[in-house]
Protein backbone atom coordinates (compact mmCIF):
# COMPACT_ATOMS: atom_id res chain seq x y z
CA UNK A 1 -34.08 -44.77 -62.41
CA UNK A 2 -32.76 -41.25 -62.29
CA UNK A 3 -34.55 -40.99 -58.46
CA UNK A 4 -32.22 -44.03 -57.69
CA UNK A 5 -29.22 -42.47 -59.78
CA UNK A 6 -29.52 -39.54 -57.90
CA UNK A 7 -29.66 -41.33 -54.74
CA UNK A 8 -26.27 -42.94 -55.32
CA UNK A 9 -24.58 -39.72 -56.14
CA UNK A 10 -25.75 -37.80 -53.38
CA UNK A 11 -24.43 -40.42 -50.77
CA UNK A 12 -21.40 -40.31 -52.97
CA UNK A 13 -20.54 -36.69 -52.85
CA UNK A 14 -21.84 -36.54 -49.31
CA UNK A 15 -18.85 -39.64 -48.52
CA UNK A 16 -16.47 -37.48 -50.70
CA UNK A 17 -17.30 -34.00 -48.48
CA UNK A 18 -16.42 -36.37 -44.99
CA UNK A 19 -13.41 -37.70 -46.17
CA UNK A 20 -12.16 -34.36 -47.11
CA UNK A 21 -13.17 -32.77 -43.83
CA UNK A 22 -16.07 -30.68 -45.34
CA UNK A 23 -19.42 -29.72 -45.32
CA UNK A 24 -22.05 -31.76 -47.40
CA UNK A 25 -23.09 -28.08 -47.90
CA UNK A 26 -20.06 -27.13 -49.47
CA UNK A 27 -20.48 -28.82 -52.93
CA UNK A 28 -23.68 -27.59 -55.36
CA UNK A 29 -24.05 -30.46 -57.81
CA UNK A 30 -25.30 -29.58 -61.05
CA UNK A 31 -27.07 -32.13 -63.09
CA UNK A 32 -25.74 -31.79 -66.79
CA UNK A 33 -29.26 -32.02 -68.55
CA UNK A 34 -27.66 -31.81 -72.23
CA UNK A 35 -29.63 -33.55 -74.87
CA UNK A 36 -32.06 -34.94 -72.21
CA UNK A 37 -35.59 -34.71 -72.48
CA UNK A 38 -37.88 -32.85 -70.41
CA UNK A 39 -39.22 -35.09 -68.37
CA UNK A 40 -36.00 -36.41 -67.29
CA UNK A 41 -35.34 -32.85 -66.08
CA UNK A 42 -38.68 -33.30 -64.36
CA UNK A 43 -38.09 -36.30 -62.51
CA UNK A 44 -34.39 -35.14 -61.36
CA UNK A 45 -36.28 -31.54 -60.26
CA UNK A 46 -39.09 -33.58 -58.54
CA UNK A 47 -36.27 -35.27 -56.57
CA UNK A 48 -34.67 -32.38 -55.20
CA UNK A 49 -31.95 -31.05 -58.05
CA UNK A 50 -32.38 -27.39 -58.65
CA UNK A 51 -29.17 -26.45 -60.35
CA UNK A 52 -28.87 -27.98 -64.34
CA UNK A 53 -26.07 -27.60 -66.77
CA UNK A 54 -26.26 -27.27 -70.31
CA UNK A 55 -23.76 -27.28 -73.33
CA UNK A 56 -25.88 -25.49 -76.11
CA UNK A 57 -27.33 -21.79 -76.20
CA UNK A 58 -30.43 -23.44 -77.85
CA UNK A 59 -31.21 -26.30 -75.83
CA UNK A 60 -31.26 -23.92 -72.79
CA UNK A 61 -33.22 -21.58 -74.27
CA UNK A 62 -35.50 -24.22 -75.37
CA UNK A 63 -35.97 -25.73 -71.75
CA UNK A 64 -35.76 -22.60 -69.51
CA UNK A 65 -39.76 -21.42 -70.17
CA UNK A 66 -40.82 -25.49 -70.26
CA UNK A 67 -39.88 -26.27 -66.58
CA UNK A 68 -40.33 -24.23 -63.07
CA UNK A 69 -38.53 -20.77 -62.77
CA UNK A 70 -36.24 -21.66 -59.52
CA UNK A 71 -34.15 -23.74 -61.26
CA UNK A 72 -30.42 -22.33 -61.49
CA UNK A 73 -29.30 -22.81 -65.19
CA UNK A 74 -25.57 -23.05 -65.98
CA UNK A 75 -24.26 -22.29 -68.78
CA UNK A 76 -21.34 -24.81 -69.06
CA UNK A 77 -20.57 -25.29 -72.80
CA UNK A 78 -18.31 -23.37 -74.94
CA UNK A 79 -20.13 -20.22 -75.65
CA UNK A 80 -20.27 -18.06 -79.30
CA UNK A 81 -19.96 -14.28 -78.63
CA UNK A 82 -23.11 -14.50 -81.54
CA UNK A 83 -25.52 -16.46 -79.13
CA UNK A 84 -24.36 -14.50 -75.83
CA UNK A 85 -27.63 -12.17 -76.25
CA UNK A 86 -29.81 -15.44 -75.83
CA UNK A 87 -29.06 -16.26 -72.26
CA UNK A 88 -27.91 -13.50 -70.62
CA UNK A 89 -30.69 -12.67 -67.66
CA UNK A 90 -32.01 -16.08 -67.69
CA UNK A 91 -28.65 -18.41 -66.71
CA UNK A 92 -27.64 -18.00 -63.38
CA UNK A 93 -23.65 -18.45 -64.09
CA UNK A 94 -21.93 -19.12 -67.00
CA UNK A 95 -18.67 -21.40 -66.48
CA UNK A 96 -17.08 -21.31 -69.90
CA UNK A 97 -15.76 -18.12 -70.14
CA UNK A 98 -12.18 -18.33 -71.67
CA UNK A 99 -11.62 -15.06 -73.70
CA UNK A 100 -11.26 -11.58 -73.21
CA UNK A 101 -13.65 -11.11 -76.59
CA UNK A 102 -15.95 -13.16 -75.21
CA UNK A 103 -16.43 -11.66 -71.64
CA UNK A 104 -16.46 -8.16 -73.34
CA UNK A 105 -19.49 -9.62 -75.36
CA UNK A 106 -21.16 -10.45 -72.30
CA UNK A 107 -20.66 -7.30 -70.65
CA UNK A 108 -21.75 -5.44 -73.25
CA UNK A 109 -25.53 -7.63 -73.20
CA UNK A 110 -25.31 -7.30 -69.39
CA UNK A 111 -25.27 -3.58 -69.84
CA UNK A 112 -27.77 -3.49 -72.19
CA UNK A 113 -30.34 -5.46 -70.15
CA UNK A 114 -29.01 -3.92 -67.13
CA UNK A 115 -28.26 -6.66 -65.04
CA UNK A 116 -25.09 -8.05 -64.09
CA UNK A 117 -23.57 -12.09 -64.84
CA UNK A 118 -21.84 -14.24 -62.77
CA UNK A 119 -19.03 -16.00 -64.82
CA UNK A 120 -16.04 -18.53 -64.01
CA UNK A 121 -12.86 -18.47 -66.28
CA UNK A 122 -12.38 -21.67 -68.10
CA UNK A 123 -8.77 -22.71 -67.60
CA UNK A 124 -7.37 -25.71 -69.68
CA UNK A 125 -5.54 -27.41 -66.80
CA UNK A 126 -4.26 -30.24 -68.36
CA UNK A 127 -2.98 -28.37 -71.71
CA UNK A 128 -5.31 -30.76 -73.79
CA UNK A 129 -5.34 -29.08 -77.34
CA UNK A 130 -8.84 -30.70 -77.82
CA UNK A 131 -10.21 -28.81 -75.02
CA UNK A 132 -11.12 -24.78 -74.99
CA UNK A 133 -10.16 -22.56 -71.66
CA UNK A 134 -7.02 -19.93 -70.85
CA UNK A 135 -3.61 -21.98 -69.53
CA UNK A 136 -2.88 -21.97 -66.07
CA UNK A 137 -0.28 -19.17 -66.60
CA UNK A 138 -2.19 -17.09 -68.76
CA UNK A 139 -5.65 -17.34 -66.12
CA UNK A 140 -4.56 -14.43 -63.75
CA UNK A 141 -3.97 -11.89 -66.89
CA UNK A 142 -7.14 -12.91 -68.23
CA UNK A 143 -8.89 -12.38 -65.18
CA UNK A 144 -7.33 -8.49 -64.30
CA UNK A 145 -8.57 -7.78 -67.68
CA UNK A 146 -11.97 -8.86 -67.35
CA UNK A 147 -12.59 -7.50 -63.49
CA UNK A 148 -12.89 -4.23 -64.89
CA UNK A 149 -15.41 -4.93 -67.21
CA UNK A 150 -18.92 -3.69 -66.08
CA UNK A 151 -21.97 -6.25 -65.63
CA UNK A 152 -19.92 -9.13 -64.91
CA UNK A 153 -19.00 -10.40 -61.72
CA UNK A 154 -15.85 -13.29 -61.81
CA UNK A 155 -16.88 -15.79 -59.09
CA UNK A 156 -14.35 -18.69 -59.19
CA UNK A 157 -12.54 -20.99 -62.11
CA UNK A 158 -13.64 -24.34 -64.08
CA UNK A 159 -11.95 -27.02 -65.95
CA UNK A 160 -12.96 -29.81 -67.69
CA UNK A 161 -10.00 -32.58 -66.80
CA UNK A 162 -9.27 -35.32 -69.21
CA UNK A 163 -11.24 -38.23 -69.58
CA UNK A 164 -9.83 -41.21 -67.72
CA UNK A 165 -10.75 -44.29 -66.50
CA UNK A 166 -8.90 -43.71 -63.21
CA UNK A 167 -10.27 -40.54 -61.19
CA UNK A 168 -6.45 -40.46 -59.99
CA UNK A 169 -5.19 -39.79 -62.99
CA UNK A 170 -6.98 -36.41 -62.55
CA UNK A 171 -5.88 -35.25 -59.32
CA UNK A 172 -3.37 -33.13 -60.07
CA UNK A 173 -5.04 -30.84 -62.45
CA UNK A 174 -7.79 -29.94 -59.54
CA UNK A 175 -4.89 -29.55 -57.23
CA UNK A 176 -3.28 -27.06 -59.71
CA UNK A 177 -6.69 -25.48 -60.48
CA UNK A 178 -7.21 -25.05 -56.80
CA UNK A 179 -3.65 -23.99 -55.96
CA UNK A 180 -4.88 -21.02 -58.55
CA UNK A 181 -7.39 -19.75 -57.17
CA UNK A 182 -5.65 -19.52 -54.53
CA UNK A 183 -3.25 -17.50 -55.51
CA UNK A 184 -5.53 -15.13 -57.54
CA UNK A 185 -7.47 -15.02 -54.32
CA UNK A 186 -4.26 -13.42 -52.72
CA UNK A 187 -4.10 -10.56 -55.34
CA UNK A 188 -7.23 -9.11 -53.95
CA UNK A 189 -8.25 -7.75 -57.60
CA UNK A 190 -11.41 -5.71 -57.28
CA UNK A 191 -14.77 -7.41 -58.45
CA UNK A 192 -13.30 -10.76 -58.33
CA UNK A 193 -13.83 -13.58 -56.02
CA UNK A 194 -12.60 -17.29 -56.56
CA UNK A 195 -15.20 -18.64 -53.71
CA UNK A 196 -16.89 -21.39 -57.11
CA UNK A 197 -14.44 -23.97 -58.05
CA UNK A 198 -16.10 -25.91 -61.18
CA UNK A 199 -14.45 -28.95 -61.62
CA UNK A 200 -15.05 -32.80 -61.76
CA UNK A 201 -17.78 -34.80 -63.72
CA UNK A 202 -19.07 -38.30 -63.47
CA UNK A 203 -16.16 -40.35 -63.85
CA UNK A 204 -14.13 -38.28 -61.63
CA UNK A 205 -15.91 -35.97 -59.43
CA UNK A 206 -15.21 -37.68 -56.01
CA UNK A 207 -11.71 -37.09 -56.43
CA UNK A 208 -12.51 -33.31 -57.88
CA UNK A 209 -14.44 -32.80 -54.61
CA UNK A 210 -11.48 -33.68 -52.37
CA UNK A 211 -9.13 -31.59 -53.79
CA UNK A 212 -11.85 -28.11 -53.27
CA UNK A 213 -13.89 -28.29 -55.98
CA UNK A 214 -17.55 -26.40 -54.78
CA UNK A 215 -19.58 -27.20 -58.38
CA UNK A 216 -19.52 -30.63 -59.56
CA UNK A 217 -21.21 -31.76 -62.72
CA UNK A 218 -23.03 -34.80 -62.84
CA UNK A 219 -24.76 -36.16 -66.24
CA UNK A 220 -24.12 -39.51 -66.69
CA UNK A 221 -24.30 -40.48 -63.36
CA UNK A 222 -27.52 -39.24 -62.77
CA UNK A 223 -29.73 -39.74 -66.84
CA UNK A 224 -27.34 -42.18 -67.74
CA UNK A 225 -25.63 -42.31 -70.94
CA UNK A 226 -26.78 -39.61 -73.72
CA UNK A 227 -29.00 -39.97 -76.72
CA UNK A 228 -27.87 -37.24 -79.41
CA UNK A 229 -31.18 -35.74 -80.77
CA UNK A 230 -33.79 -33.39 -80.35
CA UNK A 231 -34.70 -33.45 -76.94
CA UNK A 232 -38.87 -34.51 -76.50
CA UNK A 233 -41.51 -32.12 -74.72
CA UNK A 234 -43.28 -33.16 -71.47
């Protein structure tokens, strides 16, 4: 089933990439692997996925070391500054970055291991109180202050956009979160580039994808819906 799932989302995003005038190539889609068990990560790696997503610090720690070492992990829940020292050097980007506290957490593990993190700023583009991430007016301060922290590269922006059961109703928070990358992009602040664009998830990433986004993350769509509990070994 999640071969087939798969299937259908690839021809989906690859529809969503022609209708916006872009490159199939364009768009990484991250499977969102939270509270799934291993061998559902095993069938979606042994039909092509590569890059996973997970929400908590000890279910990726957990997995990482259980299945191959070239898959990209991404880090995509809200992160403690207390668990930062778990994943940093094994995650390949984390997306919810949405403090300065936090970010000077994980520059200060980077350092320490002496390696160096790609991160995306978590903005809150629809103002949801229920959701974590920097407002759209408040993203550009927070992301001068972080630049100059060492061991961290800023690669792009994520939000996570209301739940809907119209994709539409979404639209204009990508546009927005596009429009500000954009415009950070313009300020040409050292040590940051807005090239990753995290934004749209199962019930809305088709839309997400025609308004820029470059990540989308797929769990839903592609294990179907999720069983809370300790995820099973191989």
């Amino acid at each position: 089933m999640i071969r087939e799932n798969l299937n259908i989302v690839e021809q989906t995003v690859a529809a969503s990439c022609k209708k916006a005038g872009r490159g199939r190539e364009e768009v990484t889609l991250i499977a969102v692997s939270k509270t799934k068990p291993l061998s559902d990560l095993q069938e979606a790696y042994e039909a092509g996925v590569r890059d996973f997503g997970e929400n908590k610090v000890q279910e990726l720690i957990d997995k990482i070391p259980a299945l191959p070492s070239d898959i990209r992990w991404h880090m995509i829940g809200h992160l403690q500054r207390n668990k930062v020292k778990y994943i940093i050097g094994k995650v390949s980007m984390i997306h919810s970055v949405d403090s300065l506290r936090l970010a000077e957490e994980i520059s200060k593990e980077a350092v320490r291991k002496d390696t160096a993190v790609d991160i995306l700023i978590e903005v809150n583009a629809a103002g949801e109180e229920s959701k974590y991430g920097v407002t759209l007016e408040e993203a550009p301060k927070l992301v001068r202050q972080i630049a100059s922290l060492p061991g961290i590269h800023i690669k792009g922006l994520m939000t996570i956009a209301p739940f809907t059961e119209n994709p539409e109703d979404n639209r204009s928070f990508f546009r927005k979160l596009m429009q500000l990358s954009v415009d950070i992009e313009r300020k040409n602040i050292d040590n940051v580039d807005m090239a990753v664009l995290s934004m749209g998830m199962t019930g809305d990433y088709t839309v997400a994808i025609e308004e820029g986004a470059t990540c989308v993350r797929v769990g839903t769509g592609i294990f179907g819906e999720r069983h809370y509990g300790s995820p099973d070994k191989l």
